[in-house]
C-alpha atoms as a PDB file:
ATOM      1  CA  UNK A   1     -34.126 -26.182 -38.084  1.00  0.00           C
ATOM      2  CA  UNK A   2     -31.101 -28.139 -39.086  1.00  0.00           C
ATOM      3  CA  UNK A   3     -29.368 -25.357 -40.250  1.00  0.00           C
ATOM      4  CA  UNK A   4     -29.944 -23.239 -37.488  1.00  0.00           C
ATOM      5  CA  UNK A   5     -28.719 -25.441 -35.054  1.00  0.00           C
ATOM      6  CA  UNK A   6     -25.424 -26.702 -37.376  1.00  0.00           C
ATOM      7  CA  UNK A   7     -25.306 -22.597 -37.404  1.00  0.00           C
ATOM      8  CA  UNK A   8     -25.354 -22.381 -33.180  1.00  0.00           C
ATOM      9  CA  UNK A   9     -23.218 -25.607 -33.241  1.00  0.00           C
ATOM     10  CA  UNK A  10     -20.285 -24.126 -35.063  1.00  0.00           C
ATOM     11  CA  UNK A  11     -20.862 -20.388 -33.212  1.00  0.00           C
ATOM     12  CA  UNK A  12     -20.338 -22.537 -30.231  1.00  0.00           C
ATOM     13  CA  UNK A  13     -17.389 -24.027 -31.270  1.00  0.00           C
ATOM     14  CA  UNK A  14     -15.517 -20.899 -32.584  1.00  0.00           C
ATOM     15  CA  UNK A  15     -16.315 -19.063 -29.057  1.00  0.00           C
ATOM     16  CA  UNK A  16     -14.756 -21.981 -27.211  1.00  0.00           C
ATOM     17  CA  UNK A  17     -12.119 -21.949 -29.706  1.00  0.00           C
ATOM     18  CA  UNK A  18     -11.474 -18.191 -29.157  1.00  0.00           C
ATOM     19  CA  UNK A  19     -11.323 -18.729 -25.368  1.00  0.00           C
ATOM     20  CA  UNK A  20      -8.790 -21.505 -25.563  1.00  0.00           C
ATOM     21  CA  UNK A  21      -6.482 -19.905 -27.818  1.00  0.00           C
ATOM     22  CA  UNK A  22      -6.768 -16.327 -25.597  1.00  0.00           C
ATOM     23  CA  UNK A  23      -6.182 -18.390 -22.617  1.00  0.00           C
ATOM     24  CA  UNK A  24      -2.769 -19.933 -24.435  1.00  0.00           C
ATOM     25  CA  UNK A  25      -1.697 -16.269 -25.551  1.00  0.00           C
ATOM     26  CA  UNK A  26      -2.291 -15.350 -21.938  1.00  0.00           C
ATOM     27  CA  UNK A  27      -0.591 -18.423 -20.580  1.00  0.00           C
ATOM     28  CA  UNK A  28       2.358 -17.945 -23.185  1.00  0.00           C
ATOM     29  CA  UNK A  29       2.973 -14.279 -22.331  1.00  0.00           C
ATOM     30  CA  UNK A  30       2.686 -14.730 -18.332  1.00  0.00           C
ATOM     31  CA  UNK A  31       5.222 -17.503 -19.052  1.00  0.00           C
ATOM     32  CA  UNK A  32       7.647 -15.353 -21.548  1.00  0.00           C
ATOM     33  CA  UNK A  33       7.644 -12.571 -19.034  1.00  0.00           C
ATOM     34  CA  UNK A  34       8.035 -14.335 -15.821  1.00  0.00           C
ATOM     35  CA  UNK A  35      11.657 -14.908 -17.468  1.00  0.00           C
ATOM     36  CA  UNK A  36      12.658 -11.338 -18.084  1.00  0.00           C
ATOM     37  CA  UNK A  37      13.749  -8.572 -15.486  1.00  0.00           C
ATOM     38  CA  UNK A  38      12.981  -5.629 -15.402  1.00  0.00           C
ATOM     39  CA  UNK A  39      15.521  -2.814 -13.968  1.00  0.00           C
ATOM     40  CA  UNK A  40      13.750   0.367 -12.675  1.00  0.00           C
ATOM     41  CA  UNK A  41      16.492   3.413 -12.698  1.00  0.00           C
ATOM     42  CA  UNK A  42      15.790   6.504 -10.948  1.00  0.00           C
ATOM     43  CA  UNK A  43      17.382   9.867 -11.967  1.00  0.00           C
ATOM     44  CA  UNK A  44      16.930  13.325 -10.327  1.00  0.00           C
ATOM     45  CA  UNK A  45      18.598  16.086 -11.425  1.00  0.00           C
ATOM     46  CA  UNK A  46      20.908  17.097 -14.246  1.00  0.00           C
ATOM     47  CA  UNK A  47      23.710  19.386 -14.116  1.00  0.00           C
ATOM     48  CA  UNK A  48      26.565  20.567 -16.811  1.00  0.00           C
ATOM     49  CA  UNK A  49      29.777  18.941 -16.700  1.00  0.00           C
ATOM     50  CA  UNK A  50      31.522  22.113 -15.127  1.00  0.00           C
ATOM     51  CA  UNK A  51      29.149  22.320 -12.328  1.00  0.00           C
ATOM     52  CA  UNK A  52      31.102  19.642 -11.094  1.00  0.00           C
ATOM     53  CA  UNK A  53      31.162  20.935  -7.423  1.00  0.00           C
ATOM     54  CA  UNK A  54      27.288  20.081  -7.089  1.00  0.00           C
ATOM     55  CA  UNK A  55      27.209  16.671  -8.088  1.00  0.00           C
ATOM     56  CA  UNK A  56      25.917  14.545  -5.546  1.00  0.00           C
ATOM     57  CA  UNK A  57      23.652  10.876  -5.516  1.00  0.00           C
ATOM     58  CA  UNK A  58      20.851  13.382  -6.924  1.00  0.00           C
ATOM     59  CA  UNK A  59      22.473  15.250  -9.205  1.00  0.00           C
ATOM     60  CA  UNK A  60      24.216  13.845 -12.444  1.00  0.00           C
ATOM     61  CA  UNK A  61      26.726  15.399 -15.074  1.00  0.00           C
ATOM     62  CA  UNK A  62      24.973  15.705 -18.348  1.00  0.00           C
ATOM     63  CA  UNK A  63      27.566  13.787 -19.995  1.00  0.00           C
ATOM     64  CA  UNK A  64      27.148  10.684 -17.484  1.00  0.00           C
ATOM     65  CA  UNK A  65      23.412  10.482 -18.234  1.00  0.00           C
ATOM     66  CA  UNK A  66      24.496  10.623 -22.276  1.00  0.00           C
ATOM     67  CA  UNK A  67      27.092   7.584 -21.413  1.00  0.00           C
ATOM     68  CA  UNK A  68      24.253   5.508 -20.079  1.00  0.00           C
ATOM     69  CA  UNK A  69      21.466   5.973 -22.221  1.00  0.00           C
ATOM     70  CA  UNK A  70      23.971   5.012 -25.565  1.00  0.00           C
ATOM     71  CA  UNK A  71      24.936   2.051 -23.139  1.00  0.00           C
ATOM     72  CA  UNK A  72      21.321   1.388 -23.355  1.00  0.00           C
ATOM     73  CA  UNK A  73      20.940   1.911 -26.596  1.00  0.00           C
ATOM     74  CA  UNK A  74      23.557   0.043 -27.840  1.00  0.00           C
ATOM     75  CA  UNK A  75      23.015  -2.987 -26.283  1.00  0.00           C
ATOM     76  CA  UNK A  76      19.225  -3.537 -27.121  1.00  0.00           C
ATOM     77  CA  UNK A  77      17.261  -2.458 -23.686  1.00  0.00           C
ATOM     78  CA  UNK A  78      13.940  -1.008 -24.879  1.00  0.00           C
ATOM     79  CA  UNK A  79      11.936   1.345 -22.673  1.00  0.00           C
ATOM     80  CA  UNK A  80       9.032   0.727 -21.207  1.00  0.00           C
ATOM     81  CA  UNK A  81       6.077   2.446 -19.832  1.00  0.00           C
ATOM     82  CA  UNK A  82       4.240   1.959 -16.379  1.00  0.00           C
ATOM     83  CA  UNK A  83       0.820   1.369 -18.477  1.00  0.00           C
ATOM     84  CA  UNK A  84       2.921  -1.478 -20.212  1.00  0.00           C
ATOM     85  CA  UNK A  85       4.352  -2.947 -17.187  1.00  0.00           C
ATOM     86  CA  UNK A  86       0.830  -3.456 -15.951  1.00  0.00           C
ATOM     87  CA  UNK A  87      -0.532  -4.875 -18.755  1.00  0.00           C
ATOM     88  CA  UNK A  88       2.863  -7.254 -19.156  1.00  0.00           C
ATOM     89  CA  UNK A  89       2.336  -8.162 -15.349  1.00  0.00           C
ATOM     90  CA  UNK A  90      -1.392  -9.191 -16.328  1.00  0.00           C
ATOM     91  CA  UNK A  91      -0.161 -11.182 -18.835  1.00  0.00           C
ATOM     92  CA  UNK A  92      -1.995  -9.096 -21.488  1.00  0.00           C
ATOM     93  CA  UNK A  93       0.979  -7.939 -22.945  1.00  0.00           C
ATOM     94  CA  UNK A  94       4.528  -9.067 -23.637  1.00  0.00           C
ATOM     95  CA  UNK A  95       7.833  -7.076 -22.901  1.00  0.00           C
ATOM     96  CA  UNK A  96      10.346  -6.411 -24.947  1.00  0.00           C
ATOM     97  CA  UNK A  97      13.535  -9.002 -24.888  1.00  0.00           C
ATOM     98  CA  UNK A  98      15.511  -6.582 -22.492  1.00  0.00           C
ATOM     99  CA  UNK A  99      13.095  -3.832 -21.211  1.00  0.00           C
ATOM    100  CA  UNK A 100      13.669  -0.910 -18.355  1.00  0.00           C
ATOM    101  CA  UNK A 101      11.947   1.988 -17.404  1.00  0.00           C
ATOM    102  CA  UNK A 102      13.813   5.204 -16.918  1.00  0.00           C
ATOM    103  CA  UNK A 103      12.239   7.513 -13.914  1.00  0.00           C
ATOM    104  CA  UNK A 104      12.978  10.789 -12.425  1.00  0.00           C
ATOM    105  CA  UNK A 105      11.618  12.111  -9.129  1.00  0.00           C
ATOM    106  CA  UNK A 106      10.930  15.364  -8.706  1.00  0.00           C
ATOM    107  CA  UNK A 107      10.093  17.403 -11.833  1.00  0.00           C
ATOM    108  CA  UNK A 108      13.529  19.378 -11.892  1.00  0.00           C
ATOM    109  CA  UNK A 109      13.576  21.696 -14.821  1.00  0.00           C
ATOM    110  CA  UNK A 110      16.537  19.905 -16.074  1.00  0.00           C
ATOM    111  CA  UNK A 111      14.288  16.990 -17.107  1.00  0.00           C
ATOM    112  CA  UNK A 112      13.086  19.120 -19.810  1.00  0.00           C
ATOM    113  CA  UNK A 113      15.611  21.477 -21.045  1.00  0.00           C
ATOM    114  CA  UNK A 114      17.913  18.038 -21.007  1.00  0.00           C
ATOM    115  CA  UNK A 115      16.666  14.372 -20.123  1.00  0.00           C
ATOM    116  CA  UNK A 116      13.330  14.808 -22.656  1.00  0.00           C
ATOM    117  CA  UNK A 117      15.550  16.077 -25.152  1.00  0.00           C
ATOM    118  CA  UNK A 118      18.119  13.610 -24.759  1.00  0.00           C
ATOM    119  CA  UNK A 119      15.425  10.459 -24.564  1.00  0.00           C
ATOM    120  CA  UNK A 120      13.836  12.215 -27.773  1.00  0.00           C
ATOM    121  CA  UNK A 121      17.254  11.803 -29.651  1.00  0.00           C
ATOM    122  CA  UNK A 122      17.790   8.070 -28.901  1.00  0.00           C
ATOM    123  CA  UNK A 123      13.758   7.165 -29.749  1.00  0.00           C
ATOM    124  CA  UNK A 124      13.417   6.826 -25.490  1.00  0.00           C
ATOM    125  CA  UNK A 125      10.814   7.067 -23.176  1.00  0.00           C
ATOM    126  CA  UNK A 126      11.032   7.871 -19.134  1.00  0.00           C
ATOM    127  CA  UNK A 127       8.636   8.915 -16.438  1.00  0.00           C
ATOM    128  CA  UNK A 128       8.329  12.028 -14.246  1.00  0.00           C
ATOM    129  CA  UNK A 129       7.074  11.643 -10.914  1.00  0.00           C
ATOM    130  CA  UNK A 130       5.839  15.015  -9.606  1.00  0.00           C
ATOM    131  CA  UNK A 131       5.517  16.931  -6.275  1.00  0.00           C
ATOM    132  CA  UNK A 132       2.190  18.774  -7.640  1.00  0.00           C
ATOM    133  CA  UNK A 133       2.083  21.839  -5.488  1.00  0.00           C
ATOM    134  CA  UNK A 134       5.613  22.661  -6.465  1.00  0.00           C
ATOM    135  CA  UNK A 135       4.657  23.084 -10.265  1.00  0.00           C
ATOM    136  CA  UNK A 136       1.965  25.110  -9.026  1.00  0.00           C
ATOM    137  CA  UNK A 137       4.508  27.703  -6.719  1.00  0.00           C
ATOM    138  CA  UNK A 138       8.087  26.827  -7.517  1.00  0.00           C
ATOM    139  CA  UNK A 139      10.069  29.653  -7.897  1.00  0.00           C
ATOM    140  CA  UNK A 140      12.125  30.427 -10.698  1.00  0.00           C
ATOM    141  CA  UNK A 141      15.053  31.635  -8.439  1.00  0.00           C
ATOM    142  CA  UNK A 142      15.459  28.457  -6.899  1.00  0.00           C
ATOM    143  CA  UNK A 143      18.741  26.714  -7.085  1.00  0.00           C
ATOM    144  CA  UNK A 144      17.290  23.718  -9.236  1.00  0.00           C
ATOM    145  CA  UNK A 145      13.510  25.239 -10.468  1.00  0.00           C
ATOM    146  CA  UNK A 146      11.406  22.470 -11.689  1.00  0.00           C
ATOM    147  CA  UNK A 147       8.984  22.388 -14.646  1.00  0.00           C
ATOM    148  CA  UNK A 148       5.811  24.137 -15.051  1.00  0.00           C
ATOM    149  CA  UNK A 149       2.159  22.198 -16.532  1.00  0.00           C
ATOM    150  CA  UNK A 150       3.306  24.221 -20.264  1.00  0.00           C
ATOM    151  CA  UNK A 151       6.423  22.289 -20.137  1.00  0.00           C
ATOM    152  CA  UNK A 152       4.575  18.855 -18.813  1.00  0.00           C
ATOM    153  CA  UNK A 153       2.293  19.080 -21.382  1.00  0.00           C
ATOM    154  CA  UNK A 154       4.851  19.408 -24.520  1.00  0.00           C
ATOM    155  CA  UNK A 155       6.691  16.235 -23.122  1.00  0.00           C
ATOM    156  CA  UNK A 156       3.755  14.399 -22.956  1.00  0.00           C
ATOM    157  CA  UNK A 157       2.060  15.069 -26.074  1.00  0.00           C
ATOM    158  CA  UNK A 158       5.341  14.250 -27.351  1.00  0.00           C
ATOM    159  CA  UNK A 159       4.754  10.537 -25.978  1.00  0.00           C
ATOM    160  CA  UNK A 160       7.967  10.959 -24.909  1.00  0.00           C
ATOM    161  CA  UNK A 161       7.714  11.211 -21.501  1.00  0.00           C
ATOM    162  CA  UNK A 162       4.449  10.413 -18.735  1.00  0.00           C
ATOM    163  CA  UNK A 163       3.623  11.974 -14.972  1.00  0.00           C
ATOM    164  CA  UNK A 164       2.977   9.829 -12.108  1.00  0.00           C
ATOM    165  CA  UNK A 165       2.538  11.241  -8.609  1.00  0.00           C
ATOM    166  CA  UNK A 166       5.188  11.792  -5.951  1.00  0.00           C
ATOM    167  CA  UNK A 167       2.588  13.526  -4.215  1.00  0.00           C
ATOM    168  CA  UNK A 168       1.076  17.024  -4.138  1.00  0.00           C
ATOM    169  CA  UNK A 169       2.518  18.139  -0.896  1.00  0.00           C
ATOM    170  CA  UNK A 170       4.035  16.026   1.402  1.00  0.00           C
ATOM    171  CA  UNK A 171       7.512  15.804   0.351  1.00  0.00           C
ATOM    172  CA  UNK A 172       9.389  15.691   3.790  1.00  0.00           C
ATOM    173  CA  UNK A 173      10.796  14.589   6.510  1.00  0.00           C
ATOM    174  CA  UNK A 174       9.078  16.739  10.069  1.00  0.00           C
ATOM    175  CA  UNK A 175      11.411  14.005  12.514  1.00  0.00           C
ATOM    176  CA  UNK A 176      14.179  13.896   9.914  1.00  0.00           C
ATOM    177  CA  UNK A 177      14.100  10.240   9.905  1.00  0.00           C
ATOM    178  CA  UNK A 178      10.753   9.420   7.754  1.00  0.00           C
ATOM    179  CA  UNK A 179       9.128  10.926   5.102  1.00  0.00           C
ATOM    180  CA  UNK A 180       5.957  12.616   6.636  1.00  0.00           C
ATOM    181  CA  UNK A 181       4.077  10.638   4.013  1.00  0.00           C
ATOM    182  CA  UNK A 182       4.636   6.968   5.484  1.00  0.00           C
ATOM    183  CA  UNK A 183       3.834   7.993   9.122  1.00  0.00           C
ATOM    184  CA  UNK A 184       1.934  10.176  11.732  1.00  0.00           C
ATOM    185  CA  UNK A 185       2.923  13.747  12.624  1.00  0.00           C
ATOM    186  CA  UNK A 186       4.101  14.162  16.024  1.00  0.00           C
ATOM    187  CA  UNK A 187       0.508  14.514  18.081  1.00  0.00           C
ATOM    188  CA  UNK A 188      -1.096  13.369  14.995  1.00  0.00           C
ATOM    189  CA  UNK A 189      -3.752  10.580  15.765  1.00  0.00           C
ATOM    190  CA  UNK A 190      -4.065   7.576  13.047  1.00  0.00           C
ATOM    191  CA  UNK A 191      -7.231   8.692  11.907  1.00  0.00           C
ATOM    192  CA  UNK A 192      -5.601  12.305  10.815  1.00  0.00           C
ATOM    193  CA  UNK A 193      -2.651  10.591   9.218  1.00  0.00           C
ATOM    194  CA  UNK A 194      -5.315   8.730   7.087  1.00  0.00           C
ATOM    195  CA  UNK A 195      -7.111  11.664   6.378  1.00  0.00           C
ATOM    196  CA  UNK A 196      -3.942  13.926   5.234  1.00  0.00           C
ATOM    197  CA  UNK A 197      -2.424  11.487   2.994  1.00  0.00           C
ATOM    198  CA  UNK A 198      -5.942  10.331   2.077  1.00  0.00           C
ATOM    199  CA  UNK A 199      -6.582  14.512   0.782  1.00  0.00           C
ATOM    200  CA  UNK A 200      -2.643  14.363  -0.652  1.00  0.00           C
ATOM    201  CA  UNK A 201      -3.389  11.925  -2.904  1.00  0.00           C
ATOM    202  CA  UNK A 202      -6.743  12.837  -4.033  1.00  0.00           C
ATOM    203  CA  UNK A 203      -5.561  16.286  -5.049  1.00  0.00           C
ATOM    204  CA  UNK A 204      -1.991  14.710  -6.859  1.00  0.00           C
ATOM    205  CA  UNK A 205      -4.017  12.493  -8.706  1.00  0.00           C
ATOM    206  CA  UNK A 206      -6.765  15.324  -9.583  1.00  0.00           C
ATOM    207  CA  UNK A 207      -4.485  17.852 -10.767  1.00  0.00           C
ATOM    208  CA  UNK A 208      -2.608  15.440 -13.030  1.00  0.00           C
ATOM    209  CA  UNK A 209      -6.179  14.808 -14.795  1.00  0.00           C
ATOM    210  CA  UNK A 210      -7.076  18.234 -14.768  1.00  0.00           C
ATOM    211  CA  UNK A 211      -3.191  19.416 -16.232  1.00  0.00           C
ATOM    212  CA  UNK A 212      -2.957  16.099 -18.588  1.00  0.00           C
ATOM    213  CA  UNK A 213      -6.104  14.954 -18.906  1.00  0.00           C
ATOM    214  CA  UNK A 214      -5.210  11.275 -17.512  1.00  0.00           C
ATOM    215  CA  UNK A 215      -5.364   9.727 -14.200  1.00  0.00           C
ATOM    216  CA  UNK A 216      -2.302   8.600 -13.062  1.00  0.00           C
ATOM    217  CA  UNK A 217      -1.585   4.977 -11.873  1.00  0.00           C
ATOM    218  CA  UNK A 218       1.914   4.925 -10.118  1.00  0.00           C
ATOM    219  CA  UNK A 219       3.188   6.380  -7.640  1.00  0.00           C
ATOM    220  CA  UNK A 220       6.717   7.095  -5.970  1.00  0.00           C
ATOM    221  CA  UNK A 221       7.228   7.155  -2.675  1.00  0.00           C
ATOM    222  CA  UNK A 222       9.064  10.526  -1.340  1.00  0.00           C
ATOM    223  CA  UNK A 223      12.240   8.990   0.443  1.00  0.00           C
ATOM    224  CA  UNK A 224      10.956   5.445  -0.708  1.00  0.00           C
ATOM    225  CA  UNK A 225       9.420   5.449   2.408  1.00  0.00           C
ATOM    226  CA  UNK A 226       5.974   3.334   3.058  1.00  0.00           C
ATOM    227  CA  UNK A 227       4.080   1.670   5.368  1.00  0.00           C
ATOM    228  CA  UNK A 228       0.789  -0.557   5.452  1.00  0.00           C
ATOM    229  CA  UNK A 229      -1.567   2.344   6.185  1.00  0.00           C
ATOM    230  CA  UNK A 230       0.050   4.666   2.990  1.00  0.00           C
ATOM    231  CA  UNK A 231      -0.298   1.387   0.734  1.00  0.00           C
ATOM    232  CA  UNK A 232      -4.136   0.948   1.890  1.00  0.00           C
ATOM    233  CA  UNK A 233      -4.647   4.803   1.249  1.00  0.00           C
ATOM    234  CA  UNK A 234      -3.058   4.569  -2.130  1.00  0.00           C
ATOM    235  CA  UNK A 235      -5.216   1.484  -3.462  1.00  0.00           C
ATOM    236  CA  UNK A 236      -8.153   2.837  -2.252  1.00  0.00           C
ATOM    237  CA  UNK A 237      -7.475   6.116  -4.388  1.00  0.00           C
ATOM    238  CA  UNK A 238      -7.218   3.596  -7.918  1.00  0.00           C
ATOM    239  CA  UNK A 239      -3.217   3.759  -7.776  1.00  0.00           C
ATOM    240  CA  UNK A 240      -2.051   0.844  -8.921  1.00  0.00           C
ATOM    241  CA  UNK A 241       1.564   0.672  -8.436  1.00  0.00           C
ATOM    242  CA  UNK A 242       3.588   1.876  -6.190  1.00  0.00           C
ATOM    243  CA  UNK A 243       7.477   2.635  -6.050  1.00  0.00           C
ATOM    244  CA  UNK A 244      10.193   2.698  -3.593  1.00  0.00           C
ATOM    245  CA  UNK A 245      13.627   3.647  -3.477  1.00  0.00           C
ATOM    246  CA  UNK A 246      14.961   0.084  -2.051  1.00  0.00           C
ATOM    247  CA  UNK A 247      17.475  -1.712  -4.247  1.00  0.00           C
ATOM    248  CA  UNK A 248      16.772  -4.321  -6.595  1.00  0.00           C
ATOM    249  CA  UNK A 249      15.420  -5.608  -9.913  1.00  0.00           C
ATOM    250  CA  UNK A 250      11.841  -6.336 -10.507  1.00  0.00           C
ATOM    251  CA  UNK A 251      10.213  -9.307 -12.702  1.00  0.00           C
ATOM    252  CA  UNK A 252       7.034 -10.171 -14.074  1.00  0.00           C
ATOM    253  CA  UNK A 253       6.374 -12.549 -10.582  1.00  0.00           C
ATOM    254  CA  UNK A 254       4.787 -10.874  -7.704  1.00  0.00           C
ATOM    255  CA  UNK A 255       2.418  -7.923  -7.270  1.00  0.00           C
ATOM    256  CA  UNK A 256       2.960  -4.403  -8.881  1.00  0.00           C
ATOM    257  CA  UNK A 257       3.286  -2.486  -5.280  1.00  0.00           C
ATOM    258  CA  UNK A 258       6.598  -1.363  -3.423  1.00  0.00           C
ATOM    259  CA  UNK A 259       8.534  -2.279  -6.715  1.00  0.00           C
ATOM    260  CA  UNK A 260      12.286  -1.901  -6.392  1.00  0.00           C
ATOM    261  CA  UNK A 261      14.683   0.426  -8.055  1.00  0.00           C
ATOM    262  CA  UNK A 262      18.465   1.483  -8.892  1.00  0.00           C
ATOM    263  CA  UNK A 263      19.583   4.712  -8.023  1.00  0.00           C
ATOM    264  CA  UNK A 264      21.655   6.458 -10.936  1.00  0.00           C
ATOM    265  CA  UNK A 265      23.734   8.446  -8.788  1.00  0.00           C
ATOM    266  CA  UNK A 266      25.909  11.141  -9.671  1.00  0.00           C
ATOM    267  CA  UNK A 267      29.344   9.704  -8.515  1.00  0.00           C
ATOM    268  CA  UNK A 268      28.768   6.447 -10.758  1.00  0.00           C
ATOM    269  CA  UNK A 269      30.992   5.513 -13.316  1.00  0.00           C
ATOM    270  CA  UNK A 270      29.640   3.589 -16.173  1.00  0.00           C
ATOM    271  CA  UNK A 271      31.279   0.353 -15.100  1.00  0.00           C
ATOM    272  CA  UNK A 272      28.862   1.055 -11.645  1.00  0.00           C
ATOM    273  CA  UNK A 273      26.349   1.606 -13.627  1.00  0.00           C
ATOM    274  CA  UNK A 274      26.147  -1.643 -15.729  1.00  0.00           C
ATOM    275  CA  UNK A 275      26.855  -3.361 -12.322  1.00  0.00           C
ATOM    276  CA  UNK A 276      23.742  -2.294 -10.829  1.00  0.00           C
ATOM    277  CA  UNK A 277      21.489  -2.439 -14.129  1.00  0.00           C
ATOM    278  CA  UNK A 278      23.184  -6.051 -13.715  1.00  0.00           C
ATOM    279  CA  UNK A 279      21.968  -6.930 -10.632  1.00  0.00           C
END
């Protein structure tokens, strides 16, 4: 009997053991992190250098993007993924001394035949956030075509590259003002609003699972535009993070909704550039 309950005794003491020294890990990261920003950049579009008549804040030279990733490279910024940033702002995981996370909106077909190949050269990662239904009818035609699932798939078996949503449909701007997404259509009542961005959402995140195979967790906000009835939509639907297009670097402090980004735009040099990844 002795023995069995020096035996409970010591199981008891290991278990409290194991919580204390979890609870200092978890303590230790939250801490470490809390220290550390964390830029956001979002790209578009990528043209060649002697397309230079359609560059605009959407559009980059190929070259440009080259400069900045080597910048990156070369002095020590690791990428990061939106599955880490959770975990890191949980505390369950710690980020690298100087991480970012590269993003591009849209799904242009440039992101594969050039960013994913680029990112794959300097042992990168980045994020696509797509508008599903163009994937689905996007012509090949079009003045910038975007990818198709075949494509999606290749970069993300790769690990090179994950899909968020940036909706399935509602891309747009009816008043020219707001994106359609973050408000009613004229006539529209409340309760329709809800219920079109509440069916949006549902089928961006259910055609990512059935193309990928993974539910997505992020999402980017067309325009950056939001507003408290699109956030409560968007939780409700398991998204956990949510991006905008406002300026700024994030940390580890605060929640993981309307997170801040810089805009690589296609007039910046690389001295504007480090500026902005600078704060």
């Amino acid at each position: 009997m002795k023995k069995i309950a020096l035996s409970r005794r010591l199981i008891s003491l290991m278990i409290v053991s194991i919580i204390i020294i979890s609870g200092l890990i978890l303590k230790n990261n939250i801490d470490i992190n809390k220290k550390i920003q964390i830029p956001i950049i979002m790209y578009h579009n990528f043209i060649k250098d002697h397309d230079i008549e359609n560059i605009d804040t959407a559009s980059m030279k190929e070259s440009d993007f080259i400069e900045q990733i080597k910048y990156l490279k070369q002095n020590g910024y690791t990428t990061i993924t939106f599955e880490d940033l959770l975990k890191c702002k949980k505390g369950i995981k710690r980020l690298p001394k100087k991480p970012v996370l590269i993003t591009s909106d849209d799904g242009y077909l440039s992101n594969y035949e050039f960013m994913y190949k680029v990112l794959k050269e300097y042992n990168m990662k980045g994020t696509i956030f797509l508008i599903g239904k163009r994937l689905d009818e996007d012509s090949p035609n079009a003045k910038y075509p975007k990818i198709n699932w075949d494509q999606a798939r290749e970069m993300y078996k790769s690990g090179i590259i994950d899909f968020q949503s940036h909706t399935y449909n509602i891309h747009n701007k009816t008043d020219g003002l707001r994106s359609d997404f973050a408000q009613p259509l004229i006539g529209e009542s409340q309760k329709e609003y809800e219920n079109r961005i509440d069916r949006d959402i549902k089928m961006s995140i259910n055609q990512i699972k059935k193309e990928l195979g993974y539910t997505p967790i992020a999402l980017a906000y067309p325009y950056g535009d939001y507003s408290e009835t699109s956030e409560k939509i968007i939780k409700e639907n398991g998204i956990k993070i949510s991006i905008t297009t406002d300026s700024g670097i994030e940390t580890i402090e605060g929640s993981t909704y309307l997170l801040k980004r810089i805009t690589a735009s296609g007039y910046d040099s690389i001295s504007t550039f480090i500026e902005k990844l600078n704060g």
